[in-house]
Protein backbone atom coordinates (compact mmCIF):
# COMPACT_ATOMS: atom_id res chain seq x y z
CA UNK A 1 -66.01 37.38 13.43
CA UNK A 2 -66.32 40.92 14.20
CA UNK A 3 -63.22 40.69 16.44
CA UNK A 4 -61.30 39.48 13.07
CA UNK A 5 -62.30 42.44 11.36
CA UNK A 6 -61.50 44.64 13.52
CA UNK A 7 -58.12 43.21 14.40
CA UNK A 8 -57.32 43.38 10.10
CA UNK A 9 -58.69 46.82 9.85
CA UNK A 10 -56.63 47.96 12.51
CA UNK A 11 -53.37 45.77 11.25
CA UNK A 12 -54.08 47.65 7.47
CA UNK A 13 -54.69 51.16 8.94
CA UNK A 14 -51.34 50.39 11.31
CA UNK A 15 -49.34 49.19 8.03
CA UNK A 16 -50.39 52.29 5.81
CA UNK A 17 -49.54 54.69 8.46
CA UNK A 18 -46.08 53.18 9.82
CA UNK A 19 -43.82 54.42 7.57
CA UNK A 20 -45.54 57.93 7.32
CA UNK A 21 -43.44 59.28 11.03
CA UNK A 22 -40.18 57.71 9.81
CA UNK A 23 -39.51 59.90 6.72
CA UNK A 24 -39.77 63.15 9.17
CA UNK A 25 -37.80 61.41 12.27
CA UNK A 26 -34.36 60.27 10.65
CA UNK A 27 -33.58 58.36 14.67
CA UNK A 28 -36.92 56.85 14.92
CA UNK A 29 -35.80 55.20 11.16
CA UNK A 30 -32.62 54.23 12.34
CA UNK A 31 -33.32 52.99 15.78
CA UNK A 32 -36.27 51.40 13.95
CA UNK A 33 -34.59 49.34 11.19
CA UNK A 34 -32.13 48.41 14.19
CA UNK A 35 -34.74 46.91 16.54
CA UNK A 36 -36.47 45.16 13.67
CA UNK A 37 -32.90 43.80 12.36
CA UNK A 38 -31.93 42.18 15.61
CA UNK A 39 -36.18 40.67 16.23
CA UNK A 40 -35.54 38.83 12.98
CA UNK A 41 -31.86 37.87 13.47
CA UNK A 42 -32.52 36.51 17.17
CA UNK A 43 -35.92 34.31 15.50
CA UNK A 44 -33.73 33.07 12.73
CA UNK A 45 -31.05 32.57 15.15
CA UNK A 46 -33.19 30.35 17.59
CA UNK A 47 -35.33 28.56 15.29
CA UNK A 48 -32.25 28.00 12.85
CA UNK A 49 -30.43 26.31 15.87
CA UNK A 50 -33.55 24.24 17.08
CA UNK A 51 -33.97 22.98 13.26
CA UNK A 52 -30.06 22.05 12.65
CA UNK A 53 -29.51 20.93 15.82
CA UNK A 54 -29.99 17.29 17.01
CA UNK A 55 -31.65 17.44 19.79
CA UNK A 56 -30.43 20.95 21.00
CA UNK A 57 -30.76 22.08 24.60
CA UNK A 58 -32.34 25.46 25.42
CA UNK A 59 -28.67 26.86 25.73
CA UNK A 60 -27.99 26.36 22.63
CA UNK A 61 -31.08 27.48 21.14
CA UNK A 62 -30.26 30.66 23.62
CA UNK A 63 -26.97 31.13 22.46
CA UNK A 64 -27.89 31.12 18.80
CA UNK A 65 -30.62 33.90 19.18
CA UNK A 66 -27.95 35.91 20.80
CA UNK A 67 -26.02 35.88 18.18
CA UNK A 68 -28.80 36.35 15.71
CA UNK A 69 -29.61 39.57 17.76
CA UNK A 70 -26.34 41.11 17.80
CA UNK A 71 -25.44 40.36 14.01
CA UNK A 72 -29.52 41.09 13.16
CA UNK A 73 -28.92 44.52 15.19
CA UNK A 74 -25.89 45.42 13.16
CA UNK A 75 -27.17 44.72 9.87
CA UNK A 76 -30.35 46.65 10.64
CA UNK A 77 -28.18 49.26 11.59
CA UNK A 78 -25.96 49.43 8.73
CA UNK A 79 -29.36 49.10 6.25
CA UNK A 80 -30.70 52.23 8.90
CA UNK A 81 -27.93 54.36 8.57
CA UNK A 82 -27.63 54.42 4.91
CA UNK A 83 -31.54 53.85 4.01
CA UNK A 84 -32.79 56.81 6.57
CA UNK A 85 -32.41 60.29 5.27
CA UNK A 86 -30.32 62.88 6.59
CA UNK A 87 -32.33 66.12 7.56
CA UNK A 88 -31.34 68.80 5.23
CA UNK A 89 -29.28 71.34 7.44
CA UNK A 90 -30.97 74.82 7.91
CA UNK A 91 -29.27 77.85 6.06
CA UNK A 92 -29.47 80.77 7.38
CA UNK A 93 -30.54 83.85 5.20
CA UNK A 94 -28.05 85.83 3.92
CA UNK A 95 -27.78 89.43 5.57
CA UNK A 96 -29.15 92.23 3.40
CA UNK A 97 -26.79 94.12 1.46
CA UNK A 98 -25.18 97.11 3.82
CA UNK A 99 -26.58 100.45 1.97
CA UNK A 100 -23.66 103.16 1.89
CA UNK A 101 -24.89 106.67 2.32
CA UNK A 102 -24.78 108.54 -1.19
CA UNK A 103 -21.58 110.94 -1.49
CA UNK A 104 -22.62 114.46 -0.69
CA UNK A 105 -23.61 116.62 -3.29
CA UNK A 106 -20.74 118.05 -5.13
CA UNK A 107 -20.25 122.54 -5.34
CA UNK A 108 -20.51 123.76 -8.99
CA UNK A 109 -18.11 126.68 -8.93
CA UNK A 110 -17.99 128.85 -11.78
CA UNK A 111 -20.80 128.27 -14.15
């Protein structure tokens, strides 16, 4: 029982916390929604070949994750790339304002 708990507490505190590191590392996001992508296309892949199948053999059922990983992986990408923010690029300052020496005092001549 106490096992159980533990393993939820840490599965909550692992869930709240995930998503926190991807908003600040726009790769980890992307290489992230990629990964997971091509997990669930190669599962869906398999399984879907091993349920429509009759009687499939374990090439089959290989072949079909394959191509649930590669078409998973592309998808995830494409949902990565446009779901992941871009970091905002880093302006530069602009350069103070060049100060021009003052014109030199004028004469007054005659008055």
């Amino acid at each position: 029982m106490w096992i159980e708990r533990t393993a939820v507490a840490a599965a909550i505190a692992l869930a709240m916390s995930g998503c926190a590191t991807l908003r600040d590392n726009p790769t980890a996001c992307k290489v992230g929604a990629t990964l997971l992508g091509a997990t669930l296309g190669a599962v869906g892949g398999g399984v879907g070949v091993a349920q429509i199948e009759k009687d499939p053999d374990n090439g089959e059922i290989a072949a079909g994750a394959a191509t649930g990983l590669v078409a998973g992986g592309l998808i995830g990408y494409l949902i990565g790339h446009y779901a992941c923010p871009e970091p905002e690029p880093v302006m530069a300052p602009p350069p103070p304002p060049v100060r021009t020496p003052p014109p030199p005092p004028t004469e007054r001549r005659g008055g």
